[in-house]
N, C-alpha and C. Protein backbone atom coordinates (compact mmCIF):
# COMPACT_ATOMS: atom_id res chain seq x y z
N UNK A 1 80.13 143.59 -23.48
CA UNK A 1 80.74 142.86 -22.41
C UNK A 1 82.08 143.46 -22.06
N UNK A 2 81.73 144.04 -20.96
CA UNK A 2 83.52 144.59 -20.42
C UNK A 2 83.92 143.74 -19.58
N UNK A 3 85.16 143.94 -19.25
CA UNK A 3 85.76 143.07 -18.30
C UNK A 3 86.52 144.14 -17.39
N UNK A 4 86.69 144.08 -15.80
CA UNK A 4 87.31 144.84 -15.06
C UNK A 4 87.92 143.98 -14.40
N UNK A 5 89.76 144.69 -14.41
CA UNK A 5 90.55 144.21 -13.33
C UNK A 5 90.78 144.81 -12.24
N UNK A 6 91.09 144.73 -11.50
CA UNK A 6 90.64 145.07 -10.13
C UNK A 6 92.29 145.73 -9.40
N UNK A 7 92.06 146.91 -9.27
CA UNK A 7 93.52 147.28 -8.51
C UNK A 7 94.18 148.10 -9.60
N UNK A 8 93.70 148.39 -10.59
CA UNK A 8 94.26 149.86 -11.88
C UNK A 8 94.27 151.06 -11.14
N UNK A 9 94.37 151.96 -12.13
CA UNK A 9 94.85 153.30 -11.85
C UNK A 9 93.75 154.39 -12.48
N UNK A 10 92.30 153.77 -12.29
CA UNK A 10 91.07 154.20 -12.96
C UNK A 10 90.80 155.79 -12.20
N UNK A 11 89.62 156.37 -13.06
CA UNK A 11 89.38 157.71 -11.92
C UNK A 11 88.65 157.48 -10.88
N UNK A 12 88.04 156.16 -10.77
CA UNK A 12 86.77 155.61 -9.77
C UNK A 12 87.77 155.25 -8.50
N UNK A 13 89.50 155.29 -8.16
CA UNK A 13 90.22 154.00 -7.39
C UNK A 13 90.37 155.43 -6.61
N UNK A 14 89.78 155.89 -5.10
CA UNK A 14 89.48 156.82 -4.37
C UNK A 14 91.46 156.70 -3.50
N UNK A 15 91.91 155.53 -2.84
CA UNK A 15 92.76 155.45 -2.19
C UNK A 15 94.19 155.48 -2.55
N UNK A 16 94.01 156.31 -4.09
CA UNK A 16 95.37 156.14 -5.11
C UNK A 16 95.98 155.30 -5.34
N UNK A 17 96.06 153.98 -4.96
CA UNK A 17 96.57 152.82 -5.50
C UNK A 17 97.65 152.47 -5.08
N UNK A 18 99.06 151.94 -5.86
CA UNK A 18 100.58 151.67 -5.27
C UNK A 18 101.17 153.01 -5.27
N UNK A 19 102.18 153.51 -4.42
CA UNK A 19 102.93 154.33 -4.53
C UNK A 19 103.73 154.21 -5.89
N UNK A 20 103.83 155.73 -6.36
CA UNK A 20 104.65 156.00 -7.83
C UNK A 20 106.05 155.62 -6.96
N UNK A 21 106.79 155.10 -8.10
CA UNK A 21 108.35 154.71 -7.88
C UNK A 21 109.25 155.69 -8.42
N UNK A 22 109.03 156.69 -9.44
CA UNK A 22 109.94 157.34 -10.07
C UNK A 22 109.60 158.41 -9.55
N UNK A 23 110.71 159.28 -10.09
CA UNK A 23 110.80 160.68 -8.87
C UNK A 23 110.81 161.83 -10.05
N UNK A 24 109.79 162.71 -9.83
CA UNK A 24 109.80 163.71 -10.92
C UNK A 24 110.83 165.10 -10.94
N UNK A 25 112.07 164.79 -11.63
CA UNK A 25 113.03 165.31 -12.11
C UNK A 25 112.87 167.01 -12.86
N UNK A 26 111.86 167.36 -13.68
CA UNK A 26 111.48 168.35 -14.22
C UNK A 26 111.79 169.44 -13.18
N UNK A 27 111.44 169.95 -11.64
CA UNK A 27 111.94 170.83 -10.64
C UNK A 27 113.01 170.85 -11.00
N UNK A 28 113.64 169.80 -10.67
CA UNK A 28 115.49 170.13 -10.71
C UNK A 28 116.39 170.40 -11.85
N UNK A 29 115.70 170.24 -12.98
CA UNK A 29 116.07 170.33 -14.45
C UNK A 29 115.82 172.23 -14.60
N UNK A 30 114.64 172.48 -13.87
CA UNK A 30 114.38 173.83 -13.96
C UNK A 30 115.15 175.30 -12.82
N UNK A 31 115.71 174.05 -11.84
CA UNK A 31 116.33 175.11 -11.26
C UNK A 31 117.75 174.95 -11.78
N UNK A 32 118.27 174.14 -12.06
CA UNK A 32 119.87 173.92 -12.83
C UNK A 32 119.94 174.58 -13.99
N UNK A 33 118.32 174.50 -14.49
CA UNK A 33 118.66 175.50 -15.80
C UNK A 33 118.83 177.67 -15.78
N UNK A 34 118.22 177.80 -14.66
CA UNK A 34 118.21 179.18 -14.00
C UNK A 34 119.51 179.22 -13.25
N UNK A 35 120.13 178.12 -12.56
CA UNK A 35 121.57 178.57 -12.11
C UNK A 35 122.95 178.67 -13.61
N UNK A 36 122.30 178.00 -14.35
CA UNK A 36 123.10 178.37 -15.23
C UNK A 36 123.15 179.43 -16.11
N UNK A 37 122.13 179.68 -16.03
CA UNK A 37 121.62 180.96 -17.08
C UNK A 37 122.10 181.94 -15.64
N UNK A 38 122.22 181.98 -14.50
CA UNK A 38 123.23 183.36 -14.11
C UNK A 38 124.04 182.99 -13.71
N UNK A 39 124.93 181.54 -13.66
CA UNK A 39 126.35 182.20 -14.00
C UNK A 39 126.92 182.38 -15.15
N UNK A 40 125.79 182.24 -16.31
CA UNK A 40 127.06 182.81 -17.85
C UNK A 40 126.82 184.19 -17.49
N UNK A 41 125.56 184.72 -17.16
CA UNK A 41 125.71 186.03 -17.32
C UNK A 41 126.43 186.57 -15.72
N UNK A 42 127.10 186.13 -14.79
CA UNK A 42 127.41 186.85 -13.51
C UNK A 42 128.63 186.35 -13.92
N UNK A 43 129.66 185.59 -14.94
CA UNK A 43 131.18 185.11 -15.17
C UNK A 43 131.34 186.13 -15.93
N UNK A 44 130.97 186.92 -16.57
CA UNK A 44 132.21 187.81 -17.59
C UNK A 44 131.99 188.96 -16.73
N UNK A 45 131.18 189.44 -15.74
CA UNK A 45 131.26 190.71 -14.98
C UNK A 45 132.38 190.08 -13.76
N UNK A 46 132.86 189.07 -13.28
CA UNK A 46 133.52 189.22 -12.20
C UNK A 46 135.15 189.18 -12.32
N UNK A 47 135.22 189.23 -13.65
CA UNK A 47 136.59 189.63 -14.42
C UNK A 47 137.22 190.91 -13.03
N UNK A 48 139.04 190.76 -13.03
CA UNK A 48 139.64 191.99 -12.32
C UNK A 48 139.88 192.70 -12.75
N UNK A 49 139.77 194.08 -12.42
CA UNK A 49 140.69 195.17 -13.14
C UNK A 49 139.69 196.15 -13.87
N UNK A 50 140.04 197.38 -14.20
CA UNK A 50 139.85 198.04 -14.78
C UNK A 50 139.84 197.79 -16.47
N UNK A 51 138.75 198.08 -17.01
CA UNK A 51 138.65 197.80 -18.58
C UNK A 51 139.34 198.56 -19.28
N UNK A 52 140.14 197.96 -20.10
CA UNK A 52 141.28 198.51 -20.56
C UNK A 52 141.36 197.83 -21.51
N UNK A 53 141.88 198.20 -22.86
CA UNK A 53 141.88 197.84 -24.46
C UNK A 53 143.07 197.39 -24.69
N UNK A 54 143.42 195.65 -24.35
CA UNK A 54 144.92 194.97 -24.24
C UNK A 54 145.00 194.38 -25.68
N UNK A 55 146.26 194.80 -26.10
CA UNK A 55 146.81 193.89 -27.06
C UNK A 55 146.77 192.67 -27.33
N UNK A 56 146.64 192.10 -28.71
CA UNK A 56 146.70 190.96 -28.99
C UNK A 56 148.14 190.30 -29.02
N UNK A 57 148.01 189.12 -28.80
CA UNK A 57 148.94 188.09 -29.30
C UNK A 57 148.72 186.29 -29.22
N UNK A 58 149.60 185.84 -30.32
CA UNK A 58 149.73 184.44 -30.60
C UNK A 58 150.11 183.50 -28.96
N UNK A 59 150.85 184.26 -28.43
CA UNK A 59 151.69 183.36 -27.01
C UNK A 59 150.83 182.71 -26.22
N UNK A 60 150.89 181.32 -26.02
CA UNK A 60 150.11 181.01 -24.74
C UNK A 60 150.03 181.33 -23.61
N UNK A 61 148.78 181.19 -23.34
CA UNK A 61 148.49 181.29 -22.09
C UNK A 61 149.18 180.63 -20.66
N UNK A 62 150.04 181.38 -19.80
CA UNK A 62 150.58 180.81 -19.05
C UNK A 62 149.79 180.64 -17.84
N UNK A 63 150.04 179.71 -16.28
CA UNK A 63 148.99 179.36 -15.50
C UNK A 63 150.32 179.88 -14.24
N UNK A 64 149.36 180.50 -13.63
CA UNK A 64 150.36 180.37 -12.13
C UNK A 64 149.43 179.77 -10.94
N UNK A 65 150.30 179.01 -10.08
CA UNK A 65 149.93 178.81 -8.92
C UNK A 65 148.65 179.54 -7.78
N UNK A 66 149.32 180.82 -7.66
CA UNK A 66 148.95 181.66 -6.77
C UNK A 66 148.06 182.80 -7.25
N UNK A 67 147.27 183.44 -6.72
CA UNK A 67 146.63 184.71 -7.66
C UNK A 67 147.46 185.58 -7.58
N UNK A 68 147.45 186.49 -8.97
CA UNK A 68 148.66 187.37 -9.34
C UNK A 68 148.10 188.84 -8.62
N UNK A 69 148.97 189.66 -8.70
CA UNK A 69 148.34 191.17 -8.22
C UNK A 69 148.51 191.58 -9.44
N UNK A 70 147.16 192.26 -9.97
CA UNK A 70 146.78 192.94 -11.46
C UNK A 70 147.16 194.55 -11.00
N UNK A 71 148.05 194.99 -12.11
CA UNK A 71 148.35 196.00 -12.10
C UNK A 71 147.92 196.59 -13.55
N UNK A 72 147.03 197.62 -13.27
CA UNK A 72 146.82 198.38 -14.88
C UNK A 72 147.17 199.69 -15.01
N UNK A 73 147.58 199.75 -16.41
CA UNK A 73 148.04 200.88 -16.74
C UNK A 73 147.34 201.13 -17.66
N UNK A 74 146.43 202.55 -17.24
CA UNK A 74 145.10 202.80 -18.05
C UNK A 74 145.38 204.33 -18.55
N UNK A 75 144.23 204.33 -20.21
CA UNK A 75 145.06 205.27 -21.16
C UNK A 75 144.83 206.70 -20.34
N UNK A 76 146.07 207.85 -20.34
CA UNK A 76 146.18 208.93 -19.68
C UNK A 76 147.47 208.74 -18.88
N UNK A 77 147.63 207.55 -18.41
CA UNK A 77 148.90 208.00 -17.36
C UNK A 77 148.64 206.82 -16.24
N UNK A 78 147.34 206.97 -16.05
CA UNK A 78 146.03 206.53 -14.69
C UNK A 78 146.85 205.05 -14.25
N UNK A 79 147.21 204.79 -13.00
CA UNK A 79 147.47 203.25 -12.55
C UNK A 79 146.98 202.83 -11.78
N UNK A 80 146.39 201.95 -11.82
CA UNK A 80 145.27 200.93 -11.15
C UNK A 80 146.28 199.49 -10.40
N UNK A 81 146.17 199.73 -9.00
CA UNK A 81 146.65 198.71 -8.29
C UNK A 81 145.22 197.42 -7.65
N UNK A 82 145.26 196.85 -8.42
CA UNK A 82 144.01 195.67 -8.47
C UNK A 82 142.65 196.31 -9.22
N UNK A 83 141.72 197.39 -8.34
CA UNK A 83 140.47 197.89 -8.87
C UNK A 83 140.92 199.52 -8.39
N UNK A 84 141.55 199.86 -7.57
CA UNK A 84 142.09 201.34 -7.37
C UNK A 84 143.30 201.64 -7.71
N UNK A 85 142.71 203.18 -8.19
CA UNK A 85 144.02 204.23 -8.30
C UNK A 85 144.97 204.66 -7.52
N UNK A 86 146.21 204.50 -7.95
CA UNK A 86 147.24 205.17 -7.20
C UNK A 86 148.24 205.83 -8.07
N UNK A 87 148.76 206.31 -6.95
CA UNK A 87 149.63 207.08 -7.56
C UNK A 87 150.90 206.50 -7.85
N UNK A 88 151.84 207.02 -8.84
CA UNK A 88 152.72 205.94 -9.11
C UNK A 88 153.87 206.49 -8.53
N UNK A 89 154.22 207.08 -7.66
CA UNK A 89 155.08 207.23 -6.61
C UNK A 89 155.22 206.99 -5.42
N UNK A 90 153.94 206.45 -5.05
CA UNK A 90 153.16 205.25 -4.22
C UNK A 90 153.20 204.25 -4.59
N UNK A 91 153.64 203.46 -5.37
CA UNK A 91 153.46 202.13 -6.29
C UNK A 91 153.91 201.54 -5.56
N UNK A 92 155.44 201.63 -5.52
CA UNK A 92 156.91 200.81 -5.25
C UNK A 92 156.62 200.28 -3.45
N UNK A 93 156.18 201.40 -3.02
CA UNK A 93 156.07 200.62 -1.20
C UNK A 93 154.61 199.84 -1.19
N UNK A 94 153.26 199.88 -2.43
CA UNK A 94 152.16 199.72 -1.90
C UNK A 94 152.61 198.13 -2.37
N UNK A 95 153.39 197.81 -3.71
CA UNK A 95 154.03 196.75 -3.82
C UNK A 95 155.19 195.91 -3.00
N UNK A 96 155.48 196.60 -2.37
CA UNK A 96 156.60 195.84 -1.60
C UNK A 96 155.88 195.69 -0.18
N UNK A 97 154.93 196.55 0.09
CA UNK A 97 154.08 195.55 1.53
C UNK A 97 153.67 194.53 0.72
N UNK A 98 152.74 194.44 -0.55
CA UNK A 98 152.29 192.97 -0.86
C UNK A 98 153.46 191.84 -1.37
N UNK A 99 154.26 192.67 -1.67
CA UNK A 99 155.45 191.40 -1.91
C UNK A 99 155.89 190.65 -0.25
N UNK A 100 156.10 191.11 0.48
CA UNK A 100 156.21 190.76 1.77
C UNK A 100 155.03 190.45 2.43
N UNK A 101 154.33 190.55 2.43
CA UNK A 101 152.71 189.84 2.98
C UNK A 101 152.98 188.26 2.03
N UNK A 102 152.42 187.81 0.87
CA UNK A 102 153.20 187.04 0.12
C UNK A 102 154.64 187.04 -1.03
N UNK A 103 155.30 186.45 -0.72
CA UNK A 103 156.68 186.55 -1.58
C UNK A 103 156.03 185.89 -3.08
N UNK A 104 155.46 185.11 -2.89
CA UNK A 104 155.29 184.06 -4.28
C UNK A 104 154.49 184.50 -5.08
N UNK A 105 153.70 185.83 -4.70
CA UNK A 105 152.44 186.33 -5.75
C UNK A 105 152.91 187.05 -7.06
N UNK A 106 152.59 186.36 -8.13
CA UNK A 106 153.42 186.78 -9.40
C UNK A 106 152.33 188.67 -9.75
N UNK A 107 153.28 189.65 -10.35
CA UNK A 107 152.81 190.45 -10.30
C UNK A 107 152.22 190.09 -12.32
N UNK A 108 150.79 190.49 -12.28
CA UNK A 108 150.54 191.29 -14.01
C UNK A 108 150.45 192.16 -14.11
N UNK A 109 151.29 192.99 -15.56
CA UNK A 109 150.90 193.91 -15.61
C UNK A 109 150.01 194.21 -17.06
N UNK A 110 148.77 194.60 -16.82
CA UNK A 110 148.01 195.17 -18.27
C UNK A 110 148.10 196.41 -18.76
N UNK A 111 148.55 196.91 -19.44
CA UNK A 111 148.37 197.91 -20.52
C UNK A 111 147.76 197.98 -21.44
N UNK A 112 146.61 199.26 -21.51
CA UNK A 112 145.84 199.63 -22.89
C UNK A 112 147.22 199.61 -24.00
N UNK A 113 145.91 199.54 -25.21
CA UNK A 113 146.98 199.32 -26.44
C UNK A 113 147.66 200.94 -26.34
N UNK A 114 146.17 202.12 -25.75
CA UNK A 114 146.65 203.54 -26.28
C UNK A 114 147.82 204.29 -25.62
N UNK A 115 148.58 203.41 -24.46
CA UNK A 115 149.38 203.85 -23.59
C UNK A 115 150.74 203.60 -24.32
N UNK A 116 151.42 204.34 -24.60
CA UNK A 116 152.63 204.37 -24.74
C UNK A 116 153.80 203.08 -24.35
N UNK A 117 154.33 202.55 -24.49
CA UNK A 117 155.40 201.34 -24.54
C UNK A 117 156.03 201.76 -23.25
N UNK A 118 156.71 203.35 -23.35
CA UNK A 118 157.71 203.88 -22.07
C UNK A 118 157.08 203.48 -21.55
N UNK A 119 155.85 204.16 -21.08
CA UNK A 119 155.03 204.68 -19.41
C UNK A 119 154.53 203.42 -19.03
N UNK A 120 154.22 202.20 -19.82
CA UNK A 120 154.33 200.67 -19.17
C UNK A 120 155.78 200.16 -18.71
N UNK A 121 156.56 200.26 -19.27
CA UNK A 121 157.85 200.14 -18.67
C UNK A 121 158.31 200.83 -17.90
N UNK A 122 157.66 202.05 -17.26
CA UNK A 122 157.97 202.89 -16.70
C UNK A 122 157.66 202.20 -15.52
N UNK A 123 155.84 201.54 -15.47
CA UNK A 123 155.94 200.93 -14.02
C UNK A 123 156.06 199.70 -14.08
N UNK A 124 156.73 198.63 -14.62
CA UNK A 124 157.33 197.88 -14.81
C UNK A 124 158.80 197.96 -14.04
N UNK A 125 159.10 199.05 -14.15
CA UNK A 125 160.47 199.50 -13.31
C UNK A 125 159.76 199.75 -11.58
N UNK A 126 158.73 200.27 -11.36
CA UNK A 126 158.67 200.66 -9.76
C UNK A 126 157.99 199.20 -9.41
N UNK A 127 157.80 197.92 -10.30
CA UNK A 127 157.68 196.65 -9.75
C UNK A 127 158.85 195.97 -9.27
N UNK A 128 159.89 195.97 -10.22
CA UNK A 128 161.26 195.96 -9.69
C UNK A 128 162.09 196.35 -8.32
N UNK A 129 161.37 197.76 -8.57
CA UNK A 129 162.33 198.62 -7.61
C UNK A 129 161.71 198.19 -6.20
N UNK A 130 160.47 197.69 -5.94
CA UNK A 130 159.93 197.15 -5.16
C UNK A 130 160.45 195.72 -4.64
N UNK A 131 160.90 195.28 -5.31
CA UNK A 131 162.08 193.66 -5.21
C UNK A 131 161.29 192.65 -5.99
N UNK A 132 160.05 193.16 -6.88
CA UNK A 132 159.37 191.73 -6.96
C UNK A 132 159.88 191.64 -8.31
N UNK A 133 160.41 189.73 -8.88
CA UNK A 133 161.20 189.53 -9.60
C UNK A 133 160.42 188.62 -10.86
N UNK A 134 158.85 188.38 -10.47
CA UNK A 134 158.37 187.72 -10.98
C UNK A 134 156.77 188.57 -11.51
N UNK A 135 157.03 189.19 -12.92
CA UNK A 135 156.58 190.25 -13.75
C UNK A 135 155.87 189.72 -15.07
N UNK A 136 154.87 190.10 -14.88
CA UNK A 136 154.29 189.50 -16.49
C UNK A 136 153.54 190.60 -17.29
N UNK A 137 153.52 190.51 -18.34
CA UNK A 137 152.62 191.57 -19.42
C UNK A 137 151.34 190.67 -19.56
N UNK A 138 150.47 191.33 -19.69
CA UNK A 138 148.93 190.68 -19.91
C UNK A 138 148.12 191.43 -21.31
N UNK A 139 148.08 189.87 -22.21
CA UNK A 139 147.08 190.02 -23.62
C UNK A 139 146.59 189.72 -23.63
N UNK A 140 145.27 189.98 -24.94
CA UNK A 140 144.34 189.27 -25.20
C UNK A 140 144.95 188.24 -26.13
N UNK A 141 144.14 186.85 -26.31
CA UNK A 141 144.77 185.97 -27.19
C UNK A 141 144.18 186.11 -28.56
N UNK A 142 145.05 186.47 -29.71
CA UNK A 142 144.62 186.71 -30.89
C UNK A 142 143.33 185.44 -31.51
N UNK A 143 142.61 185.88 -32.55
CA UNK A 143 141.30 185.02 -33.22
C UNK A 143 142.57 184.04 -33.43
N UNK A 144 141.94 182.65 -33.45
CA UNK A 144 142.81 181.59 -34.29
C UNK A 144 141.91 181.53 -36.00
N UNK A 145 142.88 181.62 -36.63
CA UNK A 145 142.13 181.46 -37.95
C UNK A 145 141.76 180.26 -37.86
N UNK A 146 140.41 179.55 -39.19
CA UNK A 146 140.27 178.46 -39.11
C UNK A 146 140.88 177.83 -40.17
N UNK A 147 140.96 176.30 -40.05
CA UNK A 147 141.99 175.52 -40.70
C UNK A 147 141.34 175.12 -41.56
N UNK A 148 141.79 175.37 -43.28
CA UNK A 148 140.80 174.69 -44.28
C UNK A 148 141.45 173.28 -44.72
């Protein structure tokens, strides 16, 4: 003796029955999971500058306002004004049009570890000589040991 109720969700009910109420989520779980999986891998390539082997240190990390103009000083001599080379007797005016285009743009400067102390201070001086008064050195931030 069976008993049938009338209006289920059997394989015999041809007109599909009530509309489903819940909304199947799995699509969107699968495309959020592919946008994330390329931006971890498309965030460490859109880094500025020329790769260059920077010193460590303890100092925090400071924040500026404005985006800075990356200046590198890469091992050989080589100076890199954002992603190109110039020459560093060219420096001082290619910096002082961008100091005057914006006044407030703090300049960084990175140096490989293998570059000499002078020849970073060297263009450290044609940032100056350019008028811009607001100069930073750029590190990597040392491992924090862990705390036992």
């Amino acid at each position: 003796m069976a008993m049938s109720l009338g209006g289920g969700f059997g394989e015999d009910d041809e007109d599909g029955g009530a509309p489903m109420s819940e909304m199947n989520v799995t699509p969107l779980v699968d495309v959020m999971l592919v946008l994330l999986i390329v931006f971890m891998v498309a965030a460490p390539l859109m880094t500025v500058g020329v790769p260059v082997n920077l010193p460590r240190t303890a100092a925090a990390r400071a924040a500026s306002p404005t985006p800075p103009v990356v200046l590198t000083v890469a091992p050989g001599g080589r100076v890199f004004l954002r992603e190109d080379e110039i020459a560093e007797d060219q420096l001082a005016q290619r910096l002082q049009a961008l100091h005057e285009a914006d006044p407030e743009a703090p300049v960084h400067v990175r140096g490989d570890r293998a570059v000499p102390y002078g020849d970073v201070l060297r263009v450290m001086g044609r940032v100056t000589q350019a008028g811009i008064t607001r100069v930073s050195l750029i590190a990597e931030a040392e491992p924090v040991a862990p705390v036992r």
